[in-house]
C-alpha atoms as a PDB file:
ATOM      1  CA  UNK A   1      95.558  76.665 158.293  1.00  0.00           C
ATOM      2  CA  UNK A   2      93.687  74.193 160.651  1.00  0.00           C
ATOM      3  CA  UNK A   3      93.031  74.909 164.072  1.00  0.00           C
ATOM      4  CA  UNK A   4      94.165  72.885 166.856  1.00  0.00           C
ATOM      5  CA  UNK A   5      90.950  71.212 167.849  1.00  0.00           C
ATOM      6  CA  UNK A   6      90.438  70.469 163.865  1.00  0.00           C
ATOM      7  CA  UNK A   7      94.364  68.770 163.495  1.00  0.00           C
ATOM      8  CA  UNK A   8      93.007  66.631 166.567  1.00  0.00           C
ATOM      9  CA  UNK A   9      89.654  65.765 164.857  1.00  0.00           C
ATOM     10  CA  UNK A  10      91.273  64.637 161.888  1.00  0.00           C
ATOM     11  CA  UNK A  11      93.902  62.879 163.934  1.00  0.00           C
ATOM     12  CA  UNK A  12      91.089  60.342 165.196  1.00  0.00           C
ATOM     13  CA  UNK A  13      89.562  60.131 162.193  1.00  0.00           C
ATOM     14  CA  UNK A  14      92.230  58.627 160.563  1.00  0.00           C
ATOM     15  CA  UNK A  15      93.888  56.876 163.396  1.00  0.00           C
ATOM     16  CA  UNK A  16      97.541  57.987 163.686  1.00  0.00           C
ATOM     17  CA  UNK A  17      98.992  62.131 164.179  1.00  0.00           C
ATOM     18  CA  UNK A  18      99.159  64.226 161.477  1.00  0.00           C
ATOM     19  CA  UNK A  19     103.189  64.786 160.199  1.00  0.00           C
ATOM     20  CA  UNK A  20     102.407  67.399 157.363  1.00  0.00           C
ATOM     21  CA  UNK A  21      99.336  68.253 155.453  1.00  0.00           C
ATOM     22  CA  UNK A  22      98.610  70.160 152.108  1.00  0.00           C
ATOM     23  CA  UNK A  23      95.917  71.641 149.925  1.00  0.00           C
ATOM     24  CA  UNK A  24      94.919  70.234 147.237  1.00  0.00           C
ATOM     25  CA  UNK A  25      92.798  72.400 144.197  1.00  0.00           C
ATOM     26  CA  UNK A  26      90.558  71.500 141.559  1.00  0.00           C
ATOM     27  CA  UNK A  27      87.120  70.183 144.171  1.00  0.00           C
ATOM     28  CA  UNK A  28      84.711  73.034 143.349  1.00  0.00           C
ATOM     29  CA  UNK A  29      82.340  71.302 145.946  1.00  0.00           C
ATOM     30  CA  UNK A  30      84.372  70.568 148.729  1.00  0.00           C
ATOM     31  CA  UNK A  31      87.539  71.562 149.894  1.00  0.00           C
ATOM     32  CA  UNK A  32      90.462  68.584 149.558  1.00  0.00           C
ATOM     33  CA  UNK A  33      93.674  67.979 151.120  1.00  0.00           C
ATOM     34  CA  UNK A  34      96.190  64.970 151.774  1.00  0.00           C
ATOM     35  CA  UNK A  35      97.584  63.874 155.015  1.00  0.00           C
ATOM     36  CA  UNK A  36     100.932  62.390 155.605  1.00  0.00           C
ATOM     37  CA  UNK A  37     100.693  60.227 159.055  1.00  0.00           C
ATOM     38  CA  UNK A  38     103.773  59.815 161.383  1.00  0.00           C
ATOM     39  CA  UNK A  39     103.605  56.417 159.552  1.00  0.00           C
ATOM     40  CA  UNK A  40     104.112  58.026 156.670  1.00  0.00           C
ATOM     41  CA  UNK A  41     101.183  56.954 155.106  1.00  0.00           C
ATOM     42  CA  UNK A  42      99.031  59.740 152.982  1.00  0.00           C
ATOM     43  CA  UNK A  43      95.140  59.971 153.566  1.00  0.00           C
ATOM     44  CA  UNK A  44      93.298  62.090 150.818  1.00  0.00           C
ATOM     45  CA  UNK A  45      90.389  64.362 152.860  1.00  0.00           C
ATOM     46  CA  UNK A  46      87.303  65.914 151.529  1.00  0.00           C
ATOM     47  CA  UNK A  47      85.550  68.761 153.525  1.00  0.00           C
ATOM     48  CA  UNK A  48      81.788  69.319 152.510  1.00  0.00           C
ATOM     49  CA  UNK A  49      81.017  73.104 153.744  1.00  0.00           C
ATOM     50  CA  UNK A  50      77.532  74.418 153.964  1.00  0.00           C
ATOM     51  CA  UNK A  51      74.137  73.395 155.405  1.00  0.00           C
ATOM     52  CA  UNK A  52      74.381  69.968 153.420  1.00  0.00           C
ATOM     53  CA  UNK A  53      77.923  69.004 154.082  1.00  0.00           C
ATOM     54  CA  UNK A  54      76.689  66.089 156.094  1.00  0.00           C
ATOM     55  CA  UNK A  55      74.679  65.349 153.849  1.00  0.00           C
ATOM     56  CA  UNK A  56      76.859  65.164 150.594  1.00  0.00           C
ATOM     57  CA  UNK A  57      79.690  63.237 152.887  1.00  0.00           C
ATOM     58  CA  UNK A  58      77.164  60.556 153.761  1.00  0.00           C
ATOM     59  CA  UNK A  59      76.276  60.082 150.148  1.00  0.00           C
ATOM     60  CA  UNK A  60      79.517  59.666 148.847  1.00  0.00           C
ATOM     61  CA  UNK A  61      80.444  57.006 151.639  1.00  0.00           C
ATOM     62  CA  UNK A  62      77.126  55.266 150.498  1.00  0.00           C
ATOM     63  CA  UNK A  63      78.203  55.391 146.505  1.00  0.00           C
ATOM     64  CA  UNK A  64      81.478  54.512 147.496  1.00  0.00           C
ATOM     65  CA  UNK A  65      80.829  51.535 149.423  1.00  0.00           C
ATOM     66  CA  UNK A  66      77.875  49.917 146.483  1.00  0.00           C
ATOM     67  CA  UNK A  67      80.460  50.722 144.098  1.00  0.00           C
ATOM     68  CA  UNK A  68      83.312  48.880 145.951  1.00  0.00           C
ATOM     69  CA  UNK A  69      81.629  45.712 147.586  1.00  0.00           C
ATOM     70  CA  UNK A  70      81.101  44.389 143.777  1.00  0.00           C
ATOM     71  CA  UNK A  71      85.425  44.434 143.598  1.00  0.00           C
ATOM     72  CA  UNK A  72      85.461  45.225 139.664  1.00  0.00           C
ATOM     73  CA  UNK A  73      86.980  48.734 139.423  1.00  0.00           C
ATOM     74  CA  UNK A  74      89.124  50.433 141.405  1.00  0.00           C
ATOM     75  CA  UNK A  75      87.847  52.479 144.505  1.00  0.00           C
ATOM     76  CA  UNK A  76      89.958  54.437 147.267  1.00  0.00           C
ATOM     77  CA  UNK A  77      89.317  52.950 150.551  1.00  0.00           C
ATOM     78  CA  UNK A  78      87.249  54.408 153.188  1.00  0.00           C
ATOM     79  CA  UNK A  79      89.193  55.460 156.250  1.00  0.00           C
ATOM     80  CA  UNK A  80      86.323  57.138 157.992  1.00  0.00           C
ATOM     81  CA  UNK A  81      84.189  59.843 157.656  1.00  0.00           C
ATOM     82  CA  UNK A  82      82.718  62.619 160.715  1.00  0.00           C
ATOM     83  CA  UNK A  83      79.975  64.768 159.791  1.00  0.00           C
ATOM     84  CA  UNK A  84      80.943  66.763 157.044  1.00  0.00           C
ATOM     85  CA  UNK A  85      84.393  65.382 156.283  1.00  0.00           C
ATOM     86  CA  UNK A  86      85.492  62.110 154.405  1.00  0.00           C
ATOM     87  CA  UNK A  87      88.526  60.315 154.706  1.00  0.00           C
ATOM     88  CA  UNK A  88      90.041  58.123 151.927  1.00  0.00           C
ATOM     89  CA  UNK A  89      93.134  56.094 151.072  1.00  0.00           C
ATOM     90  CA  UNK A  90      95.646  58.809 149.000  1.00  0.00           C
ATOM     91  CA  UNK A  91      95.934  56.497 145.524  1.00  0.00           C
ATOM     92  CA  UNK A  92      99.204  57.969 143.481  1.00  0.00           C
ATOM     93  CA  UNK A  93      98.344  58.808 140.182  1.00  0.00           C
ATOM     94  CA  UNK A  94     100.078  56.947 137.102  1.00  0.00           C
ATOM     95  CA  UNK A  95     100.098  57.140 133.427  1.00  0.00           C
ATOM     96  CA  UNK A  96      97.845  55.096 131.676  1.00  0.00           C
ATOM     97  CA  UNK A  97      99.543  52.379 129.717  1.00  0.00           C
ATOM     98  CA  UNK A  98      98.950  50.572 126.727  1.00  0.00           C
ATOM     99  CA  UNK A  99      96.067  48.989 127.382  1.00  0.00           C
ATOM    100  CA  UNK A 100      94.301  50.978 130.088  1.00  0.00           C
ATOM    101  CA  UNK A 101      91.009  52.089 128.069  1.00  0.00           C
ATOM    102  CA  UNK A 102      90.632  48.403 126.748  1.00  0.00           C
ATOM    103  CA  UNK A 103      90.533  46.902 130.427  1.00  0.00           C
ATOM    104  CA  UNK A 104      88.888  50.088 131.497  1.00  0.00           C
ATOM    105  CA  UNK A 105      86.021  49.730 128.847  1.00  0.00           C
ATOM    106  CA  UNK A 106      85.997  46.164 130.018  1.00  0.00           C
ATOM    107  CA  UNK A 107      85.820  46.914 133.951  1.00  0.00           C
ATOM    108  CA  UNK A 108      82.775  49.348 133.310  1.00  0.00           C
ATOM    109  CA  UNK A 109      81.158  46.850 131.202  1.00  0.00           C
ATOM    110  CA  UNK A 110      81.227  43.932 133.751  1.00  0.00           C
ATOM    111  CA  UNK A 111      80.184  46.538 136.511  1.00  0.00           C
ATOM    112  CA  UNK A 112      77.094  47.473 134.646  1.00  0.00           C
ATOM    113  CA  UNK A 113      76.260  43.929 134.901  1.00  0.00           C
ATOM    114  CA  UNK A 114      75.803  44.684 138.234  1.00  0.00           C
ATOM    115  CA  UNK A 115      71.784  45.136 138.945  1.00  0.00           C
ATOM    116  CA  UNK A 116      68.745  45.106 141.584  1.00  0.00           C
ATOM    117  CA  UNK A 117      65.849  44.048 142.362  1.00  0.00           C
ATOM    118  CA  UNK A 118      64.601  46.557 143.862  1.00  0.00           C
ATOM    119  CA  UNK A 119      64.258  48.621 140.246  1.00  0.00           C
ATOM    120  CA  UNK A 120      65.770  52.019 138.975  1.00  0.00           C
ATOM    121  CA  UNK A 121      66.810  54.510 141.502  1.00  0.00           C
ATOM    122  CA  UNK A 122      68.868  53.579 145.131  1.00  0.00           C
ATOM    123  CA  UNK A 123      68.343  53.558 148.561  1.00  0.00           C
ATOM    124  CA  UNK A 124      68.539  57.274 149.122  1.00  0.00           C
ATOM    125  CA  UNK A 125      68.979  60.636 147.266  1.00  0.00           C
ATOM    126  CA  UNK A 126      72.592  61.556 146.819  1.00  0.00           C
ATOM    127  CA  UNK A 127      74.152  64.312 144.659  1.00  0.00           C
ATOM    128  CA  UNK A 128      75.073  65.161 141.116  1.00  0.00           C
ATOM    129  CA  UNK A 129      77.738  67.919 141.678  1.00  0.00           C
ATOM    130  CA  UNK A 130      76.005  70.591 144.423  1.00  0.00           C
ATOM    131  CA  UNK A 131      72.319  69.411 142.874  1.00  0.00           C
ATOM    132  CA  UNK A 132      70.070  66.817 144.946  1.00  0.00           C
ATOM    133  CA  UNK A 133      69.736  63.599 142.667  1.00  0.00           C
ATOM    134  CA  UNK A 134      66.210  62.028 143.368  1.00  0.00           C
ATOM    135  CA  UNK A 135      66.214  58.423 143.615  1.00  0.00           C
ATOM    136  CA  UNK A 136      63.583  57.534 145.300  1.00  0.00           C
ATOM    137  CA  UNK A 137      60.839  56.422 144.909  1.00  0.00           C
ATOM    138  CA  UNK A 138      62.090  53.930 143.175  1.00  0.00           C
ATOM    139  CA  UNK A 139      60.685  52.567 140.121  1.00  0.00           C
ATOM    140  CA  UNK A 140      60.286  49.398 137.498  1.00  0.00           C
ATOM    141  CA  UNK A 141      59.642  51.364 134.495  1.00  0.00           C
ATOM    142  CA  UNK A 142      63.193  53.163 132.915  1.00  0.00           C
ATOM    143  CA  UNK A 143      61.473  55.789 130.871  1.00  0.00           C
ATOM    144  CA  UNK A 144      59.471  57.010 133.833  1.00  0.00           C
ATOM    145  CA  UNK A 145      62.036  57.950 135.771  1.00  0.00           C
ATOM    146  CA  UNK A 146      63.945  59.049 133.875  1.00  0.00           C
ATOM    147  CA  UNK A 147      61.597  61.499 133.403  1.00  0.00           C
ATOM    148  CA  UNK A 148      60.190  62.132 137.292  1.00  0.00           C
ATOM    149  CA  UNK A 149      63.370  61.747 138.775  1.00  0.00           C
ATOM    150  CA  UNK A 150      66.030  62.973 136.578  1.00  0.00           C
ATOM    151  CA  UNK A 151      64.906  65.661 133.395  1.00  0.00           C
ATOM    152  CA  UNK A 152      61.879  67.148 135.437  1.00  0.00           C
ATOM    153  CA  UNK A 153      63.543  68.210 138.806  1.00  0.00           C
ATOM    154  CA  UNK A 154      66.612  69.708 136.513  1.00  0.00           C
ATOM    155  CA  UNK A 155      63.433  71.561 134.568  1.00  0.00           C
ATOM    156  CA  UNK A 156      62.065  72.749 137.365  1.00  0.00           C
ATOM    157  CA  UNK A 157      65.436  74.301 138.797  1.00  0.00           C
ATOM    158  CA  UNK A 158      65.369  75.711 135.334  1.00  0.00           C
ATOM    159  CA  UNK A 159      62.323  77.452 136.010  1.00  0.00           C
ATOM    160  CA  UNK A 160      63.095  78.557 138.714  1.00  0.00           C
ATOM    161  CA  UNK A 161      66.443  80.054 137.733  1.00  0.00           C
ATOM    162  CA  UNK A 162      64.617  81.935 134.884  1.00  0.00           C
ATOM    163  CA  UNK A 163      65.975  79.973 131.795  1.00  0.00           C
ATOM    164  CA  UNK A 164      62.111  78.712 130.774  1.00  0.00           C
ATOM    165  CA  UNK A 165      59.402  80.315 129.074  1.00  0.00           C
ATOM    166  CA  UNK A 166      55.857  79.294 127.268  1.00  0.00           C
ATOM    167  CA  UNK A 167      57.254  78.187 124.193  1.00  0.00           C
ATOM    168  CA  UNK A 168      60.267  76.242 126.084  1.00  0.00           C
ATOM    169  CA  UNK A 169      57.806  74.733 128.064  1.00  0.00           C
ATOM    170  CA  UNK A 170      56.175  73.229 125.114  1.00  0.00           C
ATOM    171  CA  UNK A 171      59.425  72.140 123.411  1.00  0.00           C
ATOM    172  CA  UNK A 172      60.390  70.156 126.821  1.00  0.00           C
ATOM    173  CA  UNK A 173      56.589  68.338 126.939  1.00  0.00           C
ATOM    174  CA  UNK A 174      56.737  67.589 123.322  1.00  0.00           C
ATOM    175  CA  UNK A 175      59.904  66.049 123.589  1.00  0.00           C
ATOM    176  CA  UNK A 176      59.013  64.346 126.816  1.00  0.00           C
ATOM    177  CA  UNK A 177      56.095  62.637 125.025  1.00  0.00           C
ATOM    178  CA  UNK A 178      58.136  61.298 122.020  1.00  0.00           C
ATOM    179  CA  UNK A 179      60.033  59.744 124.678  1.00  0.00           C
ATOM    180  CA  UNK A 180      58.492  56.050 124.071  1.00  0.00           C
ATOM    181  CA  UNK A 181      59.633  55.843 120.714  1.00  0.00           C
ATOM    182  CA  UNK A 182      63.567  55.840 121.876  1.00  0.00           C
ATOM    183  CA  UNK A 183      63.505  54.146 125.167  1.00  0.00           C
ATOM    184  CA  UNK A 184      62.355  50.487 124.939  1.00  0.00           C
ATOM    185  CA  UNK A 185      61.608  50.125 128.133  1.00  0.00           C
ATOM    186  CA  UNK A 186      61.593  46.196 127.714  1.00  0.00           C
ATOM    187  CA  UNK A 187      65.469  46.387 126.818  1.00  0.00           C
ATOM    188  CA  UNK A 188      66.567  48.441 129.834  1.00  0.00           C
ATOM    189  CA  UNK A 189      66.956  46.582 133.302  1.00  0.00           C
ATOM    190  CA  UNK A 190      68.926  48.109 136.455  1.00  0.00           C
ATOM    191  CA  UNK A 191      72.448  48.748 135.706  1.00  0.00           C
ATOM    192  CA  UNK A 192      74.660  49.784 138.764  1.00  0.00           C
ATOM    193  CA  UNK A 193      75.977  52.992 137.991  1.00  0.00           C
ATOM    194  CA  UNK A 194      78.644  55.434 138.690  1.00  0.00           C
ATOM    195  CA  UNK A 195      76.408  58.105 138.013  1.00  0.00           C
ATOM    196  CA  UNK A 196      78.767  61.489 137.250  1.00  0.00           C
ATOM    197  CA  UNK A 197      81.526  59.147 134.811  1.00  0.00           C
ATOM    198  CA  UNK A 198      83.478  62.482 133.237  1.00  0.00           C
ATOM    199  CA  UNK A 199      87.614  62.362 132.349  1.00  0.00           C
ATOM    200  CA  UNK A 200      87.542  64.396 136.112  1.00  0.00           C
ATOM    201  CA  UNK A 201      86.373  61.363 137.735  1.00  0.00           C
ATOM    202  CA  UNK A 202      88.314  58.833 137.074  1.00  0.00           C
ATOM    203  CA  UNK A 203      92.230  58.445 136.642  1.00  0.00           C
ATOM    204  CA  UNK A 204      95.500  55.434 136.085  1.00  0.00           C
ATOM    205  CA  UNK A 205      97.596  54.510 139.191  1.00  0.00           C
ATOM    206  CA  UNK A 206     101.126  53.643 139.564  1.00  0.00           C
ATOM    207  CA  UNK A 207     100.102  50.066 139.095  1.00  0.00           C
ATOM    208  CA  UNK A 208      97.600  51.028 135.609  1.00  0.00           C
ATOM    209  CA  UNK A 209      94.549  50.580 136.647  1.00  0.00           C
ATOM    210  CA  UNK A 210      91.472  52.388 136.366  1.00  0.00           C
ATOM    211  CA  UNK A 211      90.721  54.445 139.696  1.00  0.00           C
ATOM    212  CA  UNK A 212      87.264  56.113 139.817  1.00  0.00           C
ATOM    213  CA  UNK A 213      85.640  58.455 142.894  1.00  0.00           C
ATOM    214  CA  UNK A 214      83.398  61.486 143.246  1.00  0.00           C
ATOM    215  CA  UNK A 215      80.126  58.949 141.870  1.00  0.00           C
ATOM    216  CA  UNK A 216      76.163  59.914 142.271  1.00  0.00           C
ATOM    217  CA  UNK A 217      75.394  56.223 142.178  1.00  0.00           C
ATOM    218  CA  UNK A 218      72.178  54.665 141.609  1.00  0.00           C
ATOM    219  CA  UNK A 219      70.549  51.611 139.532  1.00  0.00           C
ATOM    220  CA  UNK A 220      69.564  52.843 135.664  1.00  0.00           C
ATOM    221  CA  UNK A 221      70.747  52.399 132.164  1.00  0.00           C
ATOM    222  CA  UNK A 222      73.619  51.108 131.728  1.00  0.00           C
ATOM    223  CA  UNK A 223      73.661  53.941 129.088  1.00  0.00           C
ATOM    224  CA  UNK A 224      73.738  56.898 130.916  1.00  0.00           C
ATOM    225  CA  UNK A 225      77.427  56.472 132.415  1.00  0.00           C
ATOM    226  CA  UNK A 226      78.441  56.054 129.037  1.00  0.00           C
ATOM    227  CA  UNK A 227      76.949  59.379 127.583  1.00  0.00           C
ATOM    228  CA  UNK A 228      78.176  61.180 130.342  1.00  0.00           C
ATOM    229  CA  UNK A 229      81.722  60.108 129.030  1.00  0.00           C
ATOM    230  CA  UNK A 230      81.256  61.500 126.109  1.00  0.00           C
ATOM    231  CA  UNK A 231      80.386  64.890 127.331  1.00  0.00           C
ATOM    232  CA  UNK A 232      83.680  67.222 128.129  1.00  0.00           C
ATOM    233  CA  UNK A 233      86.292  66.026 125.840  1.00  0.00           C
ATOM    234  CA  UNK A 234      85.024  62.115 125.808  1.00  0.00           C
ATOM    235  CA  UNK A 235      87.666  58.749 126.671  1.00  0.00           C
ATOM    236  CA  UNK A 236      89.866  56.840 124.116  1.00  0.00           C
ATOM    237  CA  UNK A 237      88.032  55.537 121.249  1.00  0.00           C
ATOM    238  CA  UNK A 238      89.290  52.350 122.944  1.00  0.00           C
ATOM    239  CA  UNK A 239      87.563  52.327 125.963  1.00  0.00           C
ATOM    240  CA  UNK A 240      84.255  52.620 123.818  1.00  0.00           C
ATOM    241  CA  UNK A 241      85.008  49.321 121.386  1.00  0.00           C
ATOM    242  CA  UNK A 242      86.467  47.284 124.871  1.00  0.00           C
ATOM    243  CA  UNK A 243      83.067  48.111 126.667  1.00  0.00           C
ATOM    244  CA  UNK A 244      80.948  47.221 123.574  1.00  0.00           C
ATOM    245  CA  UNK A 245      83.060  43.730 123.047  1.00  0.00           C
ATOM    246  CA  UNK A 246      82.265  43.172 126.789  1.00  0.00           C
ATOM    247  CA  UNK A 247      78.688  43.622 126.919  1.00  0.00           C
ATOM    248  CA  UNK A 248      77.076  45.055 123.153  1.00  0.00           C
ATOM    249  CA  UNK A 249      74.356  48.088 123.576  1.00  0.00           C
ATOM    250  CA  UNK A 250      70.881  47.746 122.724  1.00  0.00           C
ATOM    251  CA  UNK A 251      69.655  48.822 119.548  1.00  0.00           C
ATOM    252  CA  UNK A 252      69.321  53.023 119.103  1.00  0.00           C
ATOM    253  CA  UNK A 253      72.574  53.301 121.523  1.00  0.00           C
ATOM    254  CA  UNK A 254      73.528  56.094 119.587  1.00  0.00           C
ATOM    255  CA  UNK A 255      70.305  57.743 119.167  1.00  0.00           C
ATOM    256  CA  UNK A 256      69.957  58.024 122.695  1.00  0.00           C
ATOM    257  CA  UNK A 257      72.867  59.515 123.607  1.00  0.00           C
ATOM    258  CA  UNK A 258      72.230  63.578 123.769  1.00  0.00           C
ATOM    259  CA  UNK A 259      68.776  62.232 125.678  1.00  0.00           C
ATOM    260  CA  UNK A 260      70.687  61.092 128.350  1.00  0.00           C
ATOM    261  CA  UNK A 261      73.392  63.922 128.039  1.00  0.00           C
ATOM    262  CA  UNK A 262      70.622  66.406 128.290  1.00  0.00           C
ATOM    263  CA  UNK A 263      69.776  65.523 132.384  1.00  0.00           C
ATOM    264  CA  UNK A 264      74.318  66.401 133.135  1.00  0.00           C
ATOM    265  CA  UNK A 265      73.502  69.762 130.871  1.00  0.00           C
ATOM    266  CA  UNK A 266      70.552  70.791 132.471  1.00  0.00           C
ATOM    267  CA  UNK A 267      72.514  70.381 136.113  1.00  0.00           C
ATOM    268  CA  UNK A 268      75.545  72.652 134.609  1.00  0.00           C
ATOM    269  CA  UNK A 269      73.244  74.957 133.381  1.00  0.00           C
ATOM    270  CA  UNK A 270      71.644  75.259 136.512  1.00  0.00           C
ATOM    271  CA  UNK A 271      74.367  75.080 138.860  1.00  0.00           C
ATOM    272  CA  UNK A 272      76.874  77.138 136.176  1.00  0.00           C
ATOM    273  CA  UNK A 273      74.676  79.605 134.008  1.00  0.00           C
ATOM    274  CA  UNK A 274      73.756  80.113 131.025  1.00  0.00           C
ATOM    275  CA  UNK A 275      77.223  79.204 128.880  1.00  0.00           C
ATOM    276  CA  UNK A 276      75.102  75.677 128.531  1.00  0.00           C
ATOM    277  CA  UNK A 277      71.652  77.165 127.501  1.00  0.00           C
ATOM    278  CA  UNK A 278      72.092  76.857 124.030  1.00  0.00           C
ATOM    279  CA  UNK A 279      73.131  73.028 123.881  1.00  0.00           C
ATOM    280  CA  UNK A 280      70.210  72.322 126.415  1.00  0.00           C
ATOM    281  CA  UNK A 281      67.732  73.976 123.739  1.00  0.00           C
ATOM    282  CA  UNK A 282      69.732  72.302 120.799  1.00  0.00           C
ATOM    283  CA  UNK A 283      68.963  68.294 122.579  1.00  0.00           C
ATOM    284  CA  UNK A 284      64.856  69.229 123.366  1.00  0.00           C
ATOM    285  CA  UNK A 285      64.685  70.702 119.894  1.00  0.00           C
ATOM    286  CA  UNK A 286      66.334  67.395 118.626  1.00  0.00           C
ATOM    287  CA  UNK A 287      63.708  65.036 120.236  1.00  0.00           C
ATOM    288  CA  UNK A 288      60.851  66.993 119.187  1.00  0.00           C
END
């Protein structure tokens, strides 16, 4: 139950009173809901709580808006956003049709076309669930960091939360110095990315298209979104041979894919214990 002076809050941030509102579950890091105005329009709100809800709210406006000036895919409006809370447009969920994953697969494909100039990384740190995603500096060289800026910080948390030790430590440089041999640097250029691309992040509307939200954008392989669809249950086959028709993967696509996996596994096993310890080990071991 909201408090007066919280109803009110809300009531300017969206522009119109407040007729009914409910929770809505399933946001492990902030707390959702959807509006229903006097209009009778719906407004889906996201409450960041803690000493970074400011923070994660301004991030997510930021990935929101790169990801929606480029008009490829899908992405719930802005309404406004106060501090720690983010307003959106309420999008109804649909089924999704024949044909979804193909112009899905498609829709990603033409986004990753999508680069910078400015090199891998983005204009500020954001988040990858309730982790800090370093982005900057920001850098011309793939390989490098994707090592200083993605698989060391997640080691380091790893350290820190007691899941390394001396021999671990040499698996992880080992692997990290095998590293040239499957990234060609040369092949990779600055793909805009949506960053945290699981089946939880994206879903059909009413209409059938593909709707995706919740992103820790920033400029890197193209490659990356698409492991990170593979990991928790994976999309339609379809979606796969659509993207690939769009815009074919470098060569070693394949090999590469538990690499990039490994940075998302390291962040659940830091933010979610040690149920992901043992696939972590499994990928360094793999690479040594």
């Amino acid at each position: 139950m909201r408090d007066y002076k919280q109803m009110v809050d809300l009531e300017i941030l969206i522009g119109e009173k407040i007729k009914s509102s409910r929770d809505v579950s399933g946001g492990c890091i902030a707390s959702n809901s959807v509006l229903t105005g006097q209009s009778g329009r719906k407004y889906f709100v996201k409450q960041y709580p803690g000493d970074q809800g400011e923070s994660k709210a301004k991030a997510e406006v930021t990935g929101l808006t790169e990801l929606m000036r480029q008009k490829i895919i899908r992405i719930p409006v802005i309404i406004g956003t106060a501090k720690n809370v983010v307003a959106l447009e309420f999008v109804e969920k649909g089924r999704a049709s024949a044909g979804f994953y193909e112009s899905f697969g498609r829709s990603l494909a033409q986004l990753h076309r999508c680069s910078s100039k400015a090199g891998f990384g983005f204009t500020e740190n954001n988040f990858i669930g309730d982790s800090l995603q370093i982005n900057l500096p920001r850098s011309r060289n793939w390989r490098e960091f994707y090592v200083l800026n993605r698989l060391m910080p997640q080691y380091k948390l790893m350290e820190k939360n007691g899941f390394t030790d001396s021999a671990l430590n040499r698996l992880f440089e080992k692997m990290l110095s095998n590293l040239y041999k499957i990234i060609d640097d040369s092949a990779v250029f600055p793909s805009l990315l949506h960053g945290d691309l699981w089946a939880g992040n994206y879903f059909a509307s009413t209409t059938g298209e593909a709707v995706i939200f919740d992103p820790a954008v920033y400029y890197g392989d193209r490659e990356t979104d698409l492991a990170m669809t593979r990991l928790f249950g994976g999309f339609d086959e379809k979606f796969y041979l659509s993207y690939k028709n769009e815009f074919p993967l470098e060569y070693g696509s394949d090999e590469r894919v538990r690499l990039y996996q490994l940075y998302h596994l390291m962040n659940h096993l830091n933010l979610f214990g040690s149920s992901y310890y043992r696939e972590v080990i499994e990928i360094i071991k793999k690479y040594n």
